[in-house]
C-alpha atoms as a PDB file:
ATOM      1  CA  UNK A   1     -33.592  -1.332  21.984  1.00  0.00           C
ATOM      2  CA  UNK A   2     -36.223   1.462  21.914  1.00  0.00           C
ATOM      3  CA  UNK A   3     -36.314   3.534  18.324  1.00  0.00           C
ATOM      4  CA  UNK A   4     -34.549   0.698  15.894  1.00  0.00           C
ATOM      5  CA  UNK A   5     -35.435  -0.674  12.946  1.00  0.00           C
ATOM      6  CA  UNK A   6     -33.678  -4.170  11.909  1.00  0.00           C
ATOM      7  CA  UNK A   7     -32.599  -3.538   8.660  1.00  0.00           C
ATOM      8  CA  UNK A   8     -29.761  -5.058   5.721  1.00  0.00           C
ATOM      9  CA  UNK A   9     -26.838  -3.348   5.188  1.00  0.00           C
ATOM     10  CA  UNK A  10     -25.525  -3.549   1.256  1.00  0.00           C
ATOM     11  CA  UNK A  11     -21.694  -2.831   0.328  1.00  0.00           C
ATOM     12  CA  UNK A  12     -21.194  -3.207  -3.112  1.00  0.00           C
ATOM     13  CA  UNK A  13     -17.891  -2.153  -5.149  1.00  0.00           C
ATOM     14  CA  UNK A  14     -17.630  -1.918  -8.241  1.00  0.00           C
ATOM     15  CA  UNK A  15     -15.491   0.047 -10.947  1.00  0.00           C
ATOM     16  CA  UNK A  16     -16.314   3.640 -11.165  1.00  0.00           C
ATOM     17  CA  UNK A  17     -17.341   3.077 -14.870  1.00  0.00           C
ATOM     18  CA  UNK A  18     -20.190   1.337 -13.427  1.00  0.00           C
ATOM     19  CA  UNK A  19     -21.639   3.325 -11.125  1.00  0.00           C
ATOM     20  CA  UNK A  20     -24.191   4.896 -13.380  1.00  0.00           C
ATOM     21  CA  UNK A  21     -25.552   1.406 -14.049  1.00  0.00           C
ATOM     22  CA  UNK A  22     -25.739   0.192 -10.027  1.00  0.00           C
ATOM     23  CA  UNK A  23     -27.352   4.028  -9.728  1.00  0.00           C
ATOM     24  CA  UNK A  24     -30.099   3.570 -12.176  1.00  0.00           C
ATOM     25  CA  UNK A  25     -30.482  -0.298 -11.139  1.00  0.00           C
ATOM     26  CA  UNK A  26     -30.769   1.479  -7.276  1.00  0.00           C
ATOM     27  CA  UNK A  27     -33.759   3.996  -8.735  1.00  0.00           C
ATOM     28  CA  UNK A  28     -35.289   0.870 -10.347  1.00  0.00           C
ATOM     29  CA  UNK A  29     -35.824  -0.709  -7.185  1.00  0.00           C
ATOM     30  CA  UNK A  30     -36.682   2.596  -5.301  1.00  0.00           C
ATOM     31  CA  UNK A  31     -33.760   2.876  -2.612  1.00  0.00           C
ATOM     32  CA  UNK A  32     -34.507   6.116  -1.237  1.00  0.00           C
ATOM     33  CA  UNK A  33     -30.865   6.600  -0.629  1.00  0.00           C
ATOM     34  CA  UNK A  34     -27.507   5.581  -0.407  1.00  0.00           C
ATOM     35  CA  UNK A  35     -23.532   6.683   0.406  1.00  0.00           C
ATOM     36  CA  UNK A  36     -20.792   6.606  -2.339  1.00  0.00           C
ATOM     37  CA  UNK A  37     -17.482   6.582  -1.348  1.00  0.00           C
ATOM     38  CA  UNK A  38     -14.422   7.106  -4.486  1.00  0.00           C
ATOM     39  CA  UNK A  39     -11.001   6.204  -4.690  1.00  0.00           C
ATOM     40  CA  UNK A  40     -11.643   2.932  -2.900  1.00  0.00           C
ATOM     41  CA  UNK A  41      -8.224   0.562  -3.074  1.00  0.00           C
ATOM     42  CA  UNK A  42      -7.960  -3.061  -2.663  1.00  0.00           C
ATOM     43  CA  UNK A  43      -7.243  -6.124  -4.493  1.00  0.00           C
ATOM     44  CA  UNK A  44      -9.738  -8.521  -6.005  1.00  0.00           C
ATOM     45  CA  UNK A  45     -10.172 -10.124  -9.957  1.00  0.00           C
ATOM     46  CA  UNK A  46      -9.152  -7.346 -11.457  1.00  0.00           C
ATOM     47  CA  UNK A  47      -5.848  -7.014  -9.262  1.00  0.00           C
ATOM     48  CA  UNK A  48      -4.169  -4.236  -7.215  1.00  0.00           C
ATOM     49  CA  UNK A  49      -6.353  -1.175  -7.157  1.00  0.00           C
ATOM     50  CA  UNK A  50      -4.170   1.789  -5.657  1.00  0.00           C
ATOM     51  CA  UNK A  51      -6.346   5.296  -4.917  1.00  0.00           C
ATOM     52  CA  UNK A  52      -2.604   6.218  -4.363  1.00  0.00           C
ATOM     53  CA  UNK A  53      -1.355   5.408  -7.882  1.00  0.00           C
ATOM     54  CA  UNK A  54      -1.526   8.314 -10.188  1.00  0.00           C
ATOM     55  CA  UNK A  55      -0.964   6.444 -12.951  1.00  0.00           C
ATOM     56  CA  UNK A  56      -4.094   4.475 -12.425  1.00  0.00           C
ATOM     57  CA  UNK A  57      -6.740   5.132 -14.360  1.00  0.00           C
ATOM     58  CA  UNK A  58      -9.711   2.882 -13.191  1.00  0.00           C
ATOM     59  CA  UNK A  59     -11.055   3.371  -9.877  1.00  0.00           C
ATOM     60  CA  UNK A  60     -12.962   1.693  -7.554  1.00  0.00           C
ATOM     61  CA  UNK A  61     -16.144   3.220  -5.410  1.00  0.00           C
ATOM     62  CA  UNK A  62     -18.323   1.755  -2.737  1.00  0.00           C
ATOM     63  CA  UNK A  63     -21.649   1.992  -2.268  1.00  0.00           C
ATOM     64  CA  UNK A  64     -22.936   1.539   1.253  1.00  0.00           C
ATOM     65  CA  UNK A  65     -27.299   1.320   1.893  1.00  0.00           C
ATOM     66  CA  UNK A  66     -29.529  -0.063   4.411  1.00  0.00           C
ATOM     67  CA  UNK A  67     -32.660  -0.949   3.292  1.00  0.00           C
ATOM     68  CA  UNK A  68     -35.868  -3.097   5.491  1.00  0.00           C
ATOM     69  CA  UNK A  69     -35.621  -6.317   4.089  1.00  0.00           C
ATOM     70  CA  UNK A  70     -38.251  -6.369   1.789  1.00  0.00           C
ATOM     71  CA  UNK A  71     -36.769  -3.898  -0.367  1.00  0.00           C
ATOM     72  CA  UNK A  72     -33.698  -5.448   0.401  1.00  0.00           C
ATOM     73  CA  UNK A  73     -35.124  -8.228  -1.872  1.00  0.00           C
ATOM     74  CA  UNK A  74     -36.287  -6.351  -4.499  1.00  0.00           C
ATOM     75  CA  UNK A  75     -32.334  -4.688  -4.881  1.00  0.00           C
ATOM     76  CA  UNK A  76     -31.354  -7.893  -4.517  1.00  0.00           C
ATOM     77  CA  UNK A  77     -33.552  -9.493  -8.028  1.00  0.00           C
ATOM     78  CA  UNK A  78     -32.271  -6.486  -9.582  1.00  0.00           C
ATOM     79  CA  UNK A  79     -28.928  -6.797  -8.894  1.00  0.00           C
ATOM     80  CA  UNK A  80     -28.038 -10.511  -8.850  1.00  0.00           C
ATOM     81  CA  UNK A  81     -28.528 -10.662 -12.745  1.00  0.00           C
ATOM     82  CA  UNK A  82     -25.809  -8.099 -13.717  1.00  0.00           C
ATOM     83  CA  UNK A  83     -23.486  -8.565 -10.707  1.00  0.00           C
ATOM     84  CA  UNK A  84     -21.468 -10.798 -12.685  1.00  0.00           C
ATOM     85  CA  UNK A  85     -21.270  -7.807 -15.630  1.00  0.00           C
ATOM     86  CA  UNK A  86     -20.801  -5.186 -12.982  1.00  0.00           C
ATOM     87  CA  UNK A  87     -17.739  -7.144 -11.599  1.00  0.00           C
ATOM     88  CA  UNK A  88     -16.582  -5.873  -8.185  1.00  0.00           C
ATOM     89  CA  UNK A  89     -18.578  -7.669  -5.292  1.00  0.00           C
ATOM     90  CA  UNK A  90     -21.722  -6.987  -2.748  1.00  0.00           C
ATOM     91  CA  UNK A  91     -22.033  -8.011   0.521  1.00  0.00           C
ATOM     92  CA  UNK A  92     -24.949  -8.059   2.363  1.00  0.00           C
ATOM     93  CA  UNK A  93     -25.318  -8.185   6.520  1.00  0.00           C
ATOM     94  CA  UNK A  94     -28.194  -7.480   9.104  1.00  0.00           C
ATOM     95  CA  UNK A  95     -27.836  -4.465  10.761  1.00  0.00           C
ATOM     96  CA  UNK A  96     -29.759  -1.751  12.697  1.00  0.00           C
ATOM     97  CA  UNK A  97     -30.772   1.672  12.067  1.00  0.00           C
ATOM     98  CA  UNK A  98     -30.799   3.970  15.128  1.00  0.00           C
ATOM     99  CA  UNK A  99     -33.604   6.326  14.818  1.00  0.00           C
ATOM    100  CA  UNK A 100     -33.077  10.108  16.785  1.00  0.00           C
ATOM    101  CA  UNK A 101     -35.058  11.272  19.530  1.00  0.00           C
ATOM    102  CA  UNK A 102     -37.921  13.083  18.431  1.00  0.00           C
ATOM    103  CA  UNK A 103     -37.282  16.611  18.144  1.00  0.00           C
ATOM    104  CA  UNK A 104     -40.330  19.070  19.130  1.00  0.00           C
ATOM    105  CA  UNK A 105     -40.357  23.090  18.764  1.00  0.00           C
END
């Protein structure tokens, strides 16, 4: 496949609360960017999490980033010693990035 780049693909969630932790963990190992999505639902250690339920008051986000995998590694020695702290889960995957044609004006 012309213009890819074999890459990991990280999807951690985690309890809003922590998200400013996983952010400055993220800056730590300079990811140059990343996706988060809110109000994620599901069921895991903590129970039923319900973006529905307006009585709930902890919510889950996701956090979705592709990194080459040397990076990958360093995200990887940051993260591994507070996942447990951070609760929620990661899950990481090979995957491709599809560059764009070149554009030229």
């Amino acid at each position: 496949m012309n213009n890819t780049i074999a890459m990991k693909r990280f999807e951690i969630v985690i309890g809003i609360e922590q998200l400013e932790q996983l952010m400055e963990l993220l800056e730590r190992s300079e990811v140059r960017g990343y996706t988060v999505i809110k109000n994620a639902g599901g069921y895991g250690s903590r129970g039923a999490r319900n973006p529905d339920d307006v009585l709930m008051e902890q919510e889950n986000v996701v956090i979705v980033l592709a990194c080459k995998e040397d990076q990958a590694q360093r995200v990887l020695d940051e993260l591994r010693p507070v996942m447990k702290s951070l609760g929620g889960m990661c899950l990481i995957s090979d995957c491709t990035w599809v560059e764009g044609p070149a554009v030229s004006y």
